[in-house]
C-alpha atoms as a PDB file:
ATOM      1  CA  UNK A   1      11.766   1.693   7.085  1.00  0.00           C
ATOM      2  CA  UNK A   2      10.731   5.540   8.575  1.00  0.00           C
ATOM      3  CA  UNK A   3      13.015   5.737  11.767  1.00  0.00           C
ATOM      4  CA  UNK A   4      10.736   6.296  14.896  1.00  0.00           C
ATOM      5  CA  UNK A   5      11.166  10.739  14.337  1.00  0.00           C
ATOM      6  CA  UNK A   6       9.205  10.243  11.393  1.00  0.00           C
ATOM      7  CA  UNK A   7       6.165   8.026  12.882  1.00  0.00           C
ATOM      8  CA  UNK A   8       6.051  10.602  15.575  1.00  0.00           C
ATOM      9  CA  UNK A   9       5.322  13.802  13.351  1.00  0.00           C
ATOM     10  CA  UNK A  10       3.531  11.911  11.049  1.00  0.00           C
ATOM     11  CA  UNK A  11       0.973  11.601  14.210  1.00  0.00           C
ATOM     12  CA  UNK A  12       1.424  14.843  14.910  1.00  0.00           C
ATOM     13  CA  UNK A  13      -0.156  15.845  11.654  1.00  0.00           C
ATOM     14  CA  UNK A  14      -2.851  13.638  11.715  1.00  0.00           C
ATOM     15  CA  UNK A  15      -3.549  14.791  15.167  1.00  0.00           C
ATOM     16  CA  UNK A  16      -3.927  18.275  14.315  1.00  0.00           C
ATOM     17  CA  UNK A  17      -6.086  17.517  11.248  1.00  0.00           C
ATOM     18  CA  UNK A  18      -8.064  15.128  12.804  1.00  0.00           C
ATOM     19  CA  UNK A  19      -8.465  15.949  16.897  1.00  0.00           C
ATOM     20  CA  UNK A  20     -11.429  17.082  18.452  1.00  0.00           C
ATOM     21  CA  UNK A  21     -13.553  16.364  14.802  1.00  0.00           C
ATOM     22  CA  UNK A  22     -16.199  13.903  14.677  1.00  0.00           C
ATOM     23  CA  UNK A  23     -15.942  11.739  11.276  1.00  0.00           C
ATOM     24  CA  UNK A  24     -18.671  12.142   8.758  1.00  0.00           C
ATOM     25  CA  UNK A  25     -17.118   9.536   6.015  1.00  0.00           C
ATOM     26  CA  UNK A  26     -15.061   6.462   6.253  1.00  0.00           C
ATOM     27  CA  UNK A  27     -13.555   4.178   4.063  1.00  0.00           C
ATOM     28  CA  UNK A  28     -11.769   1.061   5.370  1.00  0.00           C
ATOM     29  CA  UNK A  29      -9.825  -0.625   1.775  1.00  0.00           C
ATOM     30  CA  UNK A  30      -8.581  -3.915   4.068  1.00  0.00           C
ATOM     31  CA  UNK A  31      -9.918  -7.088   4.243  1.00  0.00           C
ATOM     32  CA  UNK A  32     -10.340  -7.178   7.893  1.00  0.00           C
ATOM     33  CA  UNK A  33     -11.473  -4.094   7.785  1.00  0.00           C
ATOM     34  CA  UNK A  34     -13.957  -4.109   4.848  1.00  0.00           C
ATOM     35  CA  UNK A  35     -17.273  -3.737   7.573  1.00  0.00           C
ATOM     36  CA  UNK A  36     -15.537  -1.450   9.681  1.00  0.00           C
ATOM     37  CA  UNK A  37     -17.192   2.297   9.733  1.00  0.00           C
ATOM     38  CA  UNK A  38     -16.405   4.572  12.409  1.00  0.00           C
ATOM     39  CA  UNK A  39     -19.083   7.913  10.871  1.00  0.00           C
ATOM     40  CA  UNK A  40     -19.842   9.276  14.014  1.00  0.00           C
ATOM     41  CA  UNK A  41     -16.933   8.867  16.194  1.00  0.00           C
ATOM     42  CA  UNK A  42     -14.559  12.087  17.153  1.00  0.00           C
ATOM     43  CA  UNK A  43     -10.968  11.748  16.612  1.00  0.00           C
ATOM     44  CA  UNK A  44      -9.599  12.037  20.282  1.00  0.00           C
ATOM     45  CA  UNK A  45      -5.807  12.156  19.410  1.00  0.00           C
ATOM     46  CA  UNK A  46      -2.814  10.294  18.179  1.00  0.00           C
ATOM     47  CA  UNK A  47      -0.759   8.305  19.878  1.00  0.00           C
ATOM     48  CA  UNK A  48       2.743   6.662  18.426  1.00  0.00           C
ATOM     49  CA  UNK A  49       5.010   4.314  20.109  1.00  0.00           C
ATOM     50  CA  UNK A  50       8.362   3.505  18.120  1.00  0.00           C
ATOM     51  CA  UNK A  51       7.071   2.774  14.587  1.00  0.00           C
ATOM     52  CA  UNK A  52       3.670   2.157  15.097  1.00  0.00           C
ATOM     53  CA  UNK A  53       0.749   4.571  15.420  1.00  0.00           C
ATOM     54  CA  UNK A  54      -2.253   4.223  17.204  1.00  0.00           C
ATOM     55  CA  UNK A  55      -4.905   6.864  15.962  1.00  0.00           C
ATOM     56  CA  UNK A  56      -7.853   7.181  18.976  1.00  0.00           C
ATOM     57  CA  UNK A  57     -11.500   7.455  18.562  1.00  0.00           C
ATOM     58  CA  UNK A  58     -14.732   8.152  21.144  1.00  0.00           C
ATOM     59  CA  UNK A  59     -15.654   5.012  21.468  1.00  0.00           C
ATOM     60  CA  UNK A  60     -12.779   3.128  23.137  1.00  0.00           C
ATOM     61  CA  UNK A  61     -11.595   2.384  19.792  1.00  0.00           C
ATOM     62  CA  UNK A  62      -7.993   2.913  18.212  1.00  0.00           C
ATOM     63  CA  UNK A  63      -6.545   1.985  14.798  1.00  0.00           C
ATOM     64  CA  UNK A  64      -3.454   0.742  14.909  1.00  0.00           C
ATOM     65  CA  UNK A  65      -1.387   1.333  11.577  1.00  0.00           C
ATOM     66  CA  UNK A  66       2.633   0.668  10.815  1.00  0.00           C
ATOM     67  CA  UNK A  67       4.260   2.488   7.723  1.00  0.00           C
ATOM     68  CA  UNK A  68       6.966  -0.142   7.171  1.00  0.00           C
ATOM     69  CA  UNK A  69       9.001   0.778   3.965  1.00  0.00           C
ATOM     70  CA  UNK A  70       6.366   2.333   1.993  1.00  0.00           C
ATOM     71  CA  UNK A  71       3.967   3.472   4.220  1.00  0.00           C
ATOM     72  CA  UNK A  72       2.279   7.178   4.956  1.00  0.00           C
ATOM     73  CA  UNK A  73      -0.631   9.198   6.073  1.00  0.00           C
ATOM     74  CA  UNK A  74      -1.382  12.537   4.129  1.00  0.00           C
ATOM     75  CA  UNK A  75      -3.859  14.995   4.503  1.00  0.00           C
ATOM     76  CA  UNK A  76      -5.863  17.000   1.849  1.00  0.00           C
ATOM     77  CA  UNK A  77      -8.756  19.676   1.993  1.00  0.00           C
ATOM     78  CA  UNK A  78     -12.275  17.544   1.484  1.00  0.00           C
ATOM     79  CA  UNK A  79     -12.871  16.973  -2.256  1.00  0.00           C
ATOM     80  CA  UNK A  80      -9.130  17.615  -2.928  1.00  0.00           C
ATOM     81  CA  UNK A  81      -7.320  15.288  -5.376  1.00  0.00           C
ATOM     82  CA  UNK A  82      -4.773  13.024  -3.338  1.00  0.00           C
ATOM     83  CA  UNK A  83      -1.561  13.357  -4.024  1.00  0.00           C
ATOM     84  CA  UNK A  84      -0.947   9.096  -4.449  1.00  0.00           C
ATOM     85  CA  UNK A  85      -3.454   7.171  -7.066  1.00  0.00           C
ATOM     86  CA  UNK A  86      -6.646   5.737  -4.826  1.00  0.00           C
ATOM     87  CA  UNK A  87      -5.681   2.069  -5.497  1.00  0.00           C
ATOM     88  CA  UNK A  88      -2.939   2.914  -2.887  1.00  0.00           C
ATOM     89  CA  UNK A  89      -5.190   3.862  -0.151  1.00  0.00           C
ATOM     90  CA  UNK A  90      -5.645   1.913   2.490  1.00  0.00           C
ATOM     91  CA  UNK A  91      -7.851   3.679   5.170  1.00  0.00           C
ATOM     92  CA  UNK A  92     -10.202   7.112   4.299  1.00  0.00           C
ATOM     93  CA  UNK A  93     -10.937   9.402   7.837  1.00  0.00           C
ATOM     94  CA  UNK A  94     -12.950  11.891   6.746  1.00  0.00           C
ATOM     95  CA  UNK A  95     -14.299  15.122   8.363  1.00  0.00           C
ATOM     96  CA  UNK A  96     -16.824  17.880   6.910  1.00  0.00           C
ATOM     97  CA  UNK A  97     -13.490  19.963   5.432  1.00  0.00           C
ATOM     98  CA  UNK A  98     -10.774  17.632   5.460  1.00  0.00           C
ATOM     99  CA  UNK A  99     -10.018  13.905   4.407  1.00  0.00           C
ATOM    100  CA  UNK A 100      -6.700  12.371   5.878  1.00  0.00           C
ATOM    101  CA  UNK A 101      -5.539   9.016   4.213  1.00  0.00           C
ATOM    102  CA  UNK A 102      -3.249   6.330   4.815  1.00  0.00           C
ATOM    103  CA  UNK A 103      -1.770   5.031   1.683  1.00  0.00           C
ATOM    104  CA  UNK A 104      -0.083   1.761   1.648  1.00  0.00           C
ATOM    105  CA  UNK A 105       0.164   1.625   5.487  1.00  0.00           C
ATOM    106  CA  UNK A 106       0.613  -2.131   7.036  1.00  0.00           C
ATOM    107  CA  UNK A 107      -0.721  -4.173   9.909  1.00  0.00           C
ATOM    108  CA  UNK A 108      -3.738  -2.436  10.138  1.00  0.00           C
ATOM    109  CA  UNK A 109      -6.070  -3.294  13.049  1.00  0.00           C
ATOM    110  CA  UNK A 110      -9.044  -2.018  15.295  1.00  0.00           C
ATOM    111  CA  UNK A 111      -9.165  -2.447  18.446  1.00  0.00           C
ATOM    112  CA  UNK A 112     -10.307  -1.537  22.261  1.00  0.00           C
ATOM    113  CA  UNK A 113      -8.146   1.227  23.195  1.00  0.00           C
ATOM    114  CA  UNK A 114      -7.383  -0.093  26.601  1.00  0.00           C
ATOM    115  CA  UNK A 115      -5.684  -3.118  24.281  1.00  0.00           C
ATOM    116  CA  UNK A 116      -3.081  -1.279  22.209  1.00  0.00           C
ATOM    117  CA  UNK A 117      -0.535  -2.671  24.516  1.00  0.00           C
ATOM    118  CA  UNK A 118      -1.419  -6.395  23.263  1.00  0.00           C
ATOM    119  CA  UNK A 119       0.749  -4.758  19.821  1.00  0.00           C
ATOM    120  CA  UNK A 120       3.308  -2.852  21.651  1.00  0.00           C
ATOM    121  CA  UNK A 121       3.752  -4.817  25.008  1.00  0.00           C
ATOM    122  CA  UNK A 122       7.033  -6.372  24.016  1.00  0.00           C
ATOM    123  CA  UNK A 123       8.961  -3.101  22.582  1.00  0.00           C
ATOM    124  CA  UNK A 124      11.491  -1.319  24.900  1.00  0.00           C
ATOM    125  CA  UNK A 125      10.977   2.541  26.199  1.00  0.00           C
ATOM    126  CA  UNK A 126       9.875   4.959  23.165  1.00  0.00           C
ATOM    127  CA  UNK A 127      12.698   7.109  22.937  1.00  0.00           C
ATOM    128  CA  UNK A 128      10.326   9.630  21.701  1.00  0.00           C
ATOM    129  CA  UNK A 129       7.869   9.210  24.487  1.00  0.00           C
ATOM    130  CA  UNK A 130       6.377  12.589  26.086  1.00  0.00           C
ATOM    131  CA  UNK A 131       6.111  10.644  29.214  1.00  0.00           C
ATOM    132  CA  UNK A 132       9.927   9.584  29.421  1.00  0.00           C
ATOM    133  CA  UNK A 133      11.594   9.378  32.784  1.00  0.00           C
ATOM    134  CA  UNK A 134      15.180   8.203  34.321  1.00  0.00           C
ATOM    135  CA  UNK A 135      13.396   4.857  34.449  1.00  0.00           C
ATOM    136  CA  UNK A 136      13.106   4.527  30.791  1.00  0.00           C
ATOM    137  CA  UNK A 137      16.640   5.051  30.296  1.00  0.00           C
ATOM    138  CA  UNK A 138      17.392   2.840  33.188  1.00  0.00           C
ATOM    139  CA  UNK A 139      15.110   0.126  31.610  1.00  0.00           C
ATOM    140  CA  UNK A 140      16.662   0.638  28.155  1.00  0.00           C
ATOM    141  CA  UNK A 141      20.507   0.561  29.064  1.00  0.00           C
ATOM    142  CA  UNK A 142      19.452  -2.487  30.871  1.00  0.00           C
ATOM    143  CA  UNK A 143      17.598  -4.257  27.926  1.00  0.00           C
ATOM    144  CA  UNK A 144      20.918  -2.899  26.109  1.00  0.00           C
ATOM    145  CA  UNK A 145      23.717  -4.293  28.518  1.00  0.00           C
ATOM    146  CA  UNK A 146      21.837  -7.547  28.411  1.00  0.00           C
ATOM    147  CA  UNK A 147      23.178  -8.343  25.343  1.00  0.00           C
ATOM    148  CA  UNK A 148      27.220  -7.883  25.708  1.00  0.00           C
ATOM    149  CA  UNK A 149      27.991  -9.962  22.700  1.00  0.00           C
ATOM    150  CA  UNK A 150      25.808  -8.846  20.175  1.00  0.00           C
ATOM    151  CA  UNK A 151      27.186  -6.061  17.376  1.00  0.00           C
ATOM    152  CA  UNK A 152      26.026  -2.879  18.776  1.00  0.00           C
ATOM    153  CA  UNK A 153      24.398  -1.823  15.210  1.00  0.00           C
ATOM    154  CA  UNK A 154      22.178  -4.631  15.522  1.00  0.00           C
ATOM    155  CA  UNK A 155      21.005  -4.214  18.980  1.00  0.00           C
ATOM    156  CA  UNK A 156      19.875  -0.587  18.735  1.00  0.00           C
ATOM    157  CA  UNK A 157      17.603  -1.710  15.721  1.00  0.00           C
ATOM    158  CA  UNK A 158      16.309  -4.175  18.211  1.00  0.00           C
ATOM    159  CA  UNK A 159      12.992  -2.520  19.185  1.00  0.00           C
ATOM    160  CA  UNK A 160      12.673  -4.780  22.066  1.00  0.00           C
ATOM    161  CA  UNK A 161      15.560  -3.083  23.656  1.00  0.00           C
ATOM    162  CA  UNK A 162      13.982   0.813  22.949  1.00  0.00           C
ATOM    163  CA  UNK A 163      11.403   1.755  20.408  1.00  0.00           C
ATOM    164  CA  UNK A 164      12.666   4.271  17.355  1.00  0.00           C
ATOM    165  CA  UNK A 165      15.872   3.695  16.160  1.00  0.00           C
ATOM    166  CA  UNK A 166      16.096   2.938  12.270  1.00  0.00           C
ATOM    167  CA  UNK A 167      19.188   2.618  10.176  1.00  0.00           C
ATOM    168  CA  UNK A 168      20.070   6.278   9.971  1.00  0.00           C
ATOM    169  CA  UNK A 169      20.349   6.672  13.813  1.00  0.00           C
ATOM    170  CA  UNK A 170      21.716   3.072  14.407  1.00  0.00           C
ATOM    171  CA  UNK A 171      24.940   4.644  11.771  1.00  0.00           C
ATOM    172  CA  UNK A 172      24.739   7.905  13.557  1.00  0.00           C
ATOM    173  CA  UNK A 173      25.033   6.755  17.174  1.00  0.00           C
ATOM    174  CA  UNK A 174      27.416   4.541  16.288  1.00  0.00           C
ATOM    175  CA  UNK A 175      29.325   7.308  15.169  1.00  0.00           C
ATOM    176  CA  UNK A 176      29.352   9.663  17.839  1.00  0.00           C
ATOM    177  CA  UNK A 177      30.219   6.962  20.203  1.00  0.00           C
ATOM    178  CA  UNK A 178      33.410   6.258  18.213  1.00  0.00           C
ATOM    179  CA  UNK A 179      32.788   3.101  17.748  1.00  0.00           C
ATOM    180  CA  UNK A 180      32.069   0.725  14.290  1.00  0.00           C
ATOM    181  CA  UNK A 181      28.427  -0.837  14.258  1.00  0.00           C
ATOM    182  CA  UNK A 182      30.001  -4.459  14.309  1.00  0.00           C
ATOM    183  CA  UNK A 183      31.866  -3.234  18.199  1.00  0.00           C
ATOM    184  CA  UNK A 184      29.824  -5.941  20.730  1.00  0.00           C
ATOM    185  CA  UNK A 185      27.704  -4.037  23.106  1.00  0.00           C
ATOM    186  CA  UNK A 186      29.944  -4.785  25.981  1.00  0.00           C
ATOM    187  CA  UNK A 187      32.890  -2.497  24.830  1.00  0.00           C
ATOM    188  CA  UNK A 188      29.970   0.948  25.091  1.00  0.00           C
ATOM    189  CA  UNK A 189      28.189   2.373  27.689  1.00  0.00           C
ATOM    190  CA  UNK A 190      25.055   1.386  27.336  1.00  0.00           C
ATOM    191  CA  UNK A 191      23.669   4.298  29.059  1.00  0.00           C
ATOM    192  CA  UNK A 192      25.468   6.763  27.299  1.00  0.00           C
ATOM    193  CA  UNK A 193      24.407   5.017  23.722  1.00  0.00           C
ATOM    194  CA  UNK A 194      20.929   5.404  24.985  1.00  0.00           C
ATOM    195  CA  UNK A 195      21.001   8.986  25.290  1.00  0.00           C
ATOM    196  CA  UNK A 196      22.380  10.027  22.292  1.00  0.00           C
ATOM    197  CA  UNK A 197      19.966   7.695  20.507  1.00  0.00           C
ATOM    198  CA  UNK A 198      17.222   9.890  22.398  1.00  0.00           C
ATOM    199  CA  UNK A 199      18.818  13.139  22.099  1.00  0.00           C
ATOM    200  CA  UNK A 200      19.274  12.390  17.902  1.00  0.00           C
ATOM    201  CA  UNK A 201      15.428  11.031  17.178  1.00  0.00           C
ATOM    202  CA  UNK A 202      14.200  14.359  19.474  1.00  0.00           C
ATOM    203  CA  UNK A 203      16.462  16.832  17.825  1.00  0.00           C
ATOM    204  CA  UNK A 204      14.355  15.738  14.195  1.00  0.00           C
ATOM    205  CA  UNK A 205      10.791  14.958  15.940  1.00  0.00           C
ATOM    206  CA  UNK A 206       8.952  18.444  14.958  1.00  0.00           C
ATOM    207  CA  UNK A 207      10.693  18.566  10.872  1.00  0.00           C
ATOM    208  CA  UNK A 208      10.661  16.995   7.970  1.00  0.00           C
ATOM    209  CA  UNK A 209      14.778  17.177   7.525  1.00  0.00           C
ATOM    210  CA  UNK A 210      16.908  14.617   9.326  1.00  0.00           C
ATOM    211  CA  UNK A 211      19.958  15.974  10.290  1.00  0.00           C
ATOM    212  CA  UNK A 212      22.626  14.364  13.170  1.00  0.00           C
ATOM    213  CA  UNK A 213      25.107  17.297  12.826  1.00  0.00           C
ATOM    214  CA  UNK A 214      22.627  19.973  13.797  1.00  0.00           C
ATOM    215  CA  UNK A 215      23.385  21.623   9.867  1.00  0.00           C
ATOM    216  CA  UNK A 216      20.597  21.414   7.539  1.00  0.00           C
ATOM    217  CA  UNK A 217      22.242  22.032   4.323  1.00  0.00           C
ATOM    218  CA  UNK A 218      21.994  19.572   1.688  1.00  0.00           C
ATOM    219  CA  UNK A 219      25.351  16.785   2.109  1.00  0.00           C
ATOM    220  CA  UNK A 220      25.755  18.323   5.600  1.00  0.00           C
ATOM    221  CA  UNK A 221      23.188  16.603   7.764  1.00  0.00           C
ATOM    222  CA  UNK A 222      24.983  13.209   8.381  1.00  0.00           C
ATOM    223  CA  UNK A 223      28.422  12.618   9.902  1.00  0.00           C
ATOM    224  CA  UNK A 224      28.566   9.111   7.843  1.00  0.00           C
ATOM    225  CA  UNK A 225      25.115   7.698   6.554  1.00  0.00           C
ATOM    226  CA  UNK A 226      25.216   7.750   3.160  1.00  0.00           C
ATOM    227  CA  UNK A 227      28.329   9.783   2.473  1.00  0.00           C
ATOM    228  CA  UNK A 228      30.866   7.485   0.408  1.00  0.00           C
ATOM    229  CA  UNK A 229      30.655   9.543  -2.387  1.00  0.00           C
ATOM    230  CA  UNK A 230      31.649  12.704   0.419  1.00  0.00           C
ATOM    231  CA  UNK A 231      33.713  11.205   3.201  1.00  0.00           C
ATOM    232  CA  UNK A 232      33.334  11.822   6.941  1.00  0.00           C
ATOM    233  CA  UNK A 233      31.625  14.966   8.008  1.00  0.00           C
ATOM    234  CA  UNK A 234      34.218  15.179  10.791  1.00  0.00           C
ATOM    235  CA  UNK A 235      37.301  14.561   9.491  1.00  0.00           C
ATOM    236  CA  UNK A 236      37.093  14.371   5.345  1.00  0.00           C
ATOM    237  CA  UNK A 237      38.672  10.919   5.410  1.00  0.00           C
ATOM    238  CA  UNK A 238      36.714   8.245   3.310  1.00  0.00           C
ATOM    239  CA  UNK A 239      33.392   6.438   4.561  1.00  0.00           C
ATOM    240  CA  UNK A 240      32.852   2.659   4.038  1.00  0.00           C
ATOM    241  CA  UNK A 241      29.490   0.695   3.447  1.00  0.00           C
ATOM    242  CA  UNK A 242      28.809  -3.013   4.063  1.00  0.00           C
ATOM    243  CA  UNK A 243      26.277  -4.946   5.241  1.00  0.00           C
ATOM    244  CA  UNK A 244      25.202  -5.283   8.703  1.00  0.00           C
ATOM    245  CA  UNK A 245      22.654  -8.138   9.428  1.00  0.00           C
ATOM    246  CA  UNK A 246      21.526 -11.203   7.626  1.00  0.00           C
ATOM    247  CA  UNK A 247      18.950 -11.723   5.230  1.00  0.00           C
ATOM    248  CA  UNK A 248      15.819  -9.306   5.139  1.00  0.00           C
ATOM    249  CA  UNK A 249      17.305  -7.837   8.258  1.00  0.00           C
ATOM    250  CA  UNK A 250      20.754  -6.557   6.485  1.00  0.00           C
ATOM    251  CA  UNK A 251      20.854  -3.169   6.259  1.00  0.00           C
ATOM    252  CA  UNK A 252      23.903  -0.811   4.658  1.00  0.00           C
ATOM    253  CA  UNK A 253      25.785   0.663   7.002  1.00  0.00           C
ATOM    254  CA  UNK A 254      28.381   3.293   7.244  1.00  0.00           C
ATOM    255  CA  UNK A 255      31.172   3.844   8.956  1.00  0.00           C
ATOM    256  CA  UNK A 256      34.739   6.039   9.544  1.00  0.00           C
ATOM    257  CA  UNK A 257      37.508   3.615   9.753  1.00  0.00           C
ATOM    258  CA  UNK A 258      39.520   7.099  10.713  1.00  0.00           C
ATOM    259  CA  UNK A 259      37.235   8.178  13.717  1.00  0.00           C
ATOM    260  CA  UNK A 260      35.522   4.955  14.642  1.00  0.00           C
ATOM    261  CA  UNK A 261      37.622   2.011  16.571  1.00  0.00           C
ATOM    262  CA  UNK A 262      36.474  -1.204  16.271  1.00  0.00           C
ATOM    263  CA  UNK A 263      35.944  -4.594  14.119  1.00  0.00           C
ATOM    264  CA  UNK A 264      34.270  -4.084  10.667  1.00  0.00           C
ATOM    265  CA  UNK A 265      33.897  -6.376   7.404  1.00  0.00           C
ATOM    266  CA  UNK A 266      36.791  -6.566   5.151  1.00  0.00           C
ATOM    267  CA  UNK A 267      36.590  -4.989   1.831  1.00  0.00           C
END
């Protein structure tokens, strides 16, 4: 599933395609949607919290969208062929020179804008919010230290706690708090995990390329995620993989047993 970074620029793009335009086409491929037509109505901005997207339209209306695991939004020039085949799209925006559309995105709804909260409500602080403050940290190392016993990998992919973090930066911050995913939250500071959770996700927010070490080279943009073959970015030992979470919800995750302290699976 995108990691919270790559909801945010995708909004950004449709934002600057989109804002300030006033629709002349639109094509709504959902069931609940099928009546829907918003011709007419200017695109007023983008707005994303965690891993959803709300795009904004005159009107009071937004359209809420999620890209789950297969999810996106691309834009083309108006009469362009899309890049994806059209059975894929989901949702046409069209204005006189450009068409932006959301292939295979999920959960799709309209609704008042003053509502969008009735699908966000219950996340924690957007890490990635333009608006953060000390009392989004605050509220998110609290939501965080509420949980002592729970594996520390699987609370920062709890959205309730803060809104953004995916696998990649769950393994990462794990990482640079030198600590194994499977350490309960009691033995970090909760404050301090917050934070570099933050500082990662804004570091990739504007570009396409995810990188934690601040290198952008191919096999050097990740201290651990997804280097067995390579071995720790930090220290060249080897990296282990196993499965955090049950279910659906397990995700691969890797770890130093050289730099990181803490219980982890046996082999």
């Amino acid at each position: 599933m995108p990691e919270g970074d790559t909801v945010f620029l995708t909004g950004r793009i449709v934002e600057r395609a989109l804002a300030g335009h006033r629709l002349t086409h639109t094509d709504f491929r959902h069931p609940a949607l099928a009546t829907a037509d918003l011709t007419g109505h200017e695109v007023l901005g983008v707005r994303t919290v965690g891993k959803h997207l709300f795009t904004r339209f005159s009107g009071e209306l937004s359209l809420h969208s999620h890209l789950k695991m297969d999810g996106s939004w691309r834009v083309f020039r108006r009469g362009a062929r899309w890049s994806m085949p059209a059975h894929h799209a989901r949702v046409v925006l069209a204005s006189d020179t450009t068409e932006v559309v959301g292939f295979r995105v999920h959960d799709l709804v309209l609704l008042p804008t003053g509502e969008e909260s009735r699908l966000v409500g219950h996340l924690g602080p957007d890490l990635l919010d333009p608006e953060w403050t000390d009392a989004h940290e605050q509220a998110a190392a609290r939501a965080l230290a509420s949980r002592p016993e729970t594996e520390l990998g699987l609370a920062l992919l709890d959205q309730r706690v803060m809104a953004g973090v995916g696998n990649l930066y769950k393994v990462e911050t794990c990482f640079l708090l030198g600590v194994t995913p499977w350490t309960p939250v009691a033995e970090v500071d909760p404050a301090r995990a917050v934070a570099l959770a933050r500082k990662l996700l804004r570091a990739n927010a504007w570009r396409h390329t995810q990188s934690t070490t601040g290198e952008l080279a191919r096999g050097r943009r990740t201290w651990v995620y997804e280097r067995t073959r390579q071995g720790c970015f930090r220290c060249g030992s080897g990296v282990r993989v196993a499965t955090q979470g049950a279910g659906t919800q397990g995700r691969p995750t890797w770890f130093c047993p050289r730099c990181q302290r803490g219980p982890a699976p046996l082999r």
